[in-house]
Protein backbone atom coordinates (compact mmCIF):
# COMPACT_ATOMS: atom_id res chain seq x y z
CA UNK A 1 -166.81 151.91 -8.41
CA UNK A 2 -165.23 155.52 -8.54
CA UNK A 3 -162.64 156.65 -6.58
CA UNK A 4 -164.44 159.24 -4.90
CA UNK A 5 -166.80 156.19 -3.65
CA UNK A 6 -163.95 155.10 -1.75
CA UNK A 7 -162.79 158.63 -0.19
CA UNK A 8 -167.10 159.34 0.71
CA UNK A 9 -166.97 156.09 2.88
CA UNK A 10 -163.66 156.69 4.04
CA UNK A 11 -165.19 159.98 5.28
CA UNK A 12 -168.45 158.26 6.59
CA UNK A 13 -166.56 156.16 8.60
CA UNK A 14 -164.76 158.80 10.26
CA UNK A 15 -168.11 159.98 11.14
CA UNK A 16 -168.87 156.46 12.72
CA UNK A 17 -165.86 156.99 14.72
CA UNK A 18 -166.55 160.12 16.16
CA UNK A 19 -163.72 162.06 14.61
CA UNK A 20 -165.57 164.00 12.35
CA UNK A 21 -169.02 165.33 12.49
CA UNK A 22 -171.90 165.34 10.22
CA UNK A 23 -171.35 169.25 9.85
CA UNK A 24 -167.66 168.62 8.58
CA UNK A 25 -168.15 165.90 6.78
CA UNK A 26 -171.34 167.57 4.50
CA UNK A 27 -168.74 170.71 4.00
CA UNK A 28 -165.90 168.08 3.03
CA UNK A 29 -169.02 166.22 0.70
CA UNK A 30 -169.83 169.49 -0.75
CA UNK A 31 -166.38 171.08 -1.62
CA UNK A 32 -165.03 167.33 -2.72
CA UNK A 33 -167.80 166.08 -5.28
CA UNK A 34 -168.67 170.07 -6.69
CA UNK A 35 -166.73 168.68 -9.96
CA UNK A 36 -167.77 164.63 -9.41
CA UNK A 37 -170.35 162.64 -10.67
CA UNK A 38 -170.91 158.92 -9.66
CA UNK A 39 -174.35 157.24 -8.47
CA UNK A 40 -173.00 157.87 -5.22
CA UNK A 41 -172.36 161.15 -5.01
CA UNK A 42 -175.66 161.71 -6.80
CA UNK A 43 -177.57 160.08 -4.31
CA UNK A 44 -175.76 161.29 -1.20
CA UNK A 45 -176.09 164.44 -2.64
CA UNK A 46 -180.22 163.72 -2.57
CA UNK A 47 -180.16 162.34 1.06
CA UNK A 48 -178.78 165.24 2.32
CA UNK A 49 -180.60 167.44 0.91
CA UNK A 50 -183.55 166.32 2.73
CA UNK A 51 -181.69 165.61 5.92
CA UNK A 52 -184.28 167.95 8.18
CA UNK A 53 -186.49 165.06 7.66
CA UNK A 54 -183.94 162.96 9.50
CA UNK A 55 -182.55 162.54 13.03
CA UNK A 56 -178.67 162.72 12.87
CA UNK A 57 -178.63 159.38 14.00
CA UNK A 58 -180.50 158.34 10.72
CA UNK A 59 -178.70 160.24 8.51
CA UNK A 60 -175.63 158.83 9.48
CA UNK A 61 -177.16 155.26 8.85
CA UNK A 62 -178.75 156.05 5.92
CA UNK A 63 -175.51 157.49 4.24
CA UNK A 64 -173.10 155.01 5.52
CA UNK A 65 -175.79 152.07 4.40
CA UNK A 66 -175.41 154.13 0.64
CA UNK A 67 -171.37 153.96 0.71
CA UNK A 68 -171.20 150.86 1.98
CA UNK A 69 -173.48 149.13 -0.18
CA UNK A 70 -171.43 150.43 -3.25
CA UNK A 71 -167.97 150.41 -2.53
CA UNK A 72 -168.35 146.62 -0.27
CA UNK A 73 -170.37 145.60 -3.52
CA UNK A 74 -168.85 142.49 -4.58
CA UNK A 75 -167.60 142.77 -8.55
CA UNK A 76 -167.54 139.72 -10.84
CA UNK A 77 -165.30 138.94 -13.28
CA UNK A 78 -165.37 136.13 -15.96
């Protein structure tokens, strides 16, 4: 995991909460990763890019579902 992973969900969830919207949080997204490269970003990046084909609703799911599934991913170690 990269740490920008981390900072996108932290984000997302702020989203969740209400204390950020969608609109600030795709400006923070935008500024934040311009330089950043990590599957995440990349496919964040992809979702909203097509997010007129989404309600807001979705959007939100759909990203949070993305940062969640790789930052909670569980790492293994031998």
């Amino acid at each position: 995991m990269e740490a920008i992973d981390a900072e996108i969900l932290e984000q997302l969830n702020r989203v969740e909460e209400g204390h950020l919207t969608i609109v600030q949080f795709e400006d923070w997204f935008v500024g934040r990763t311009l330089n950043e490269r990590s599957r995440l970003v990349a496919e964040l990046d992809h979702t909203l890019a097509e997010k007129s084909l989404l309600t807001e609703e979705q959007l939100i799911s759909e990203l949070l579902s993305y940062a969640r599934a790789t930052v909670l991913k569980p790492t293994f170690t031998a």
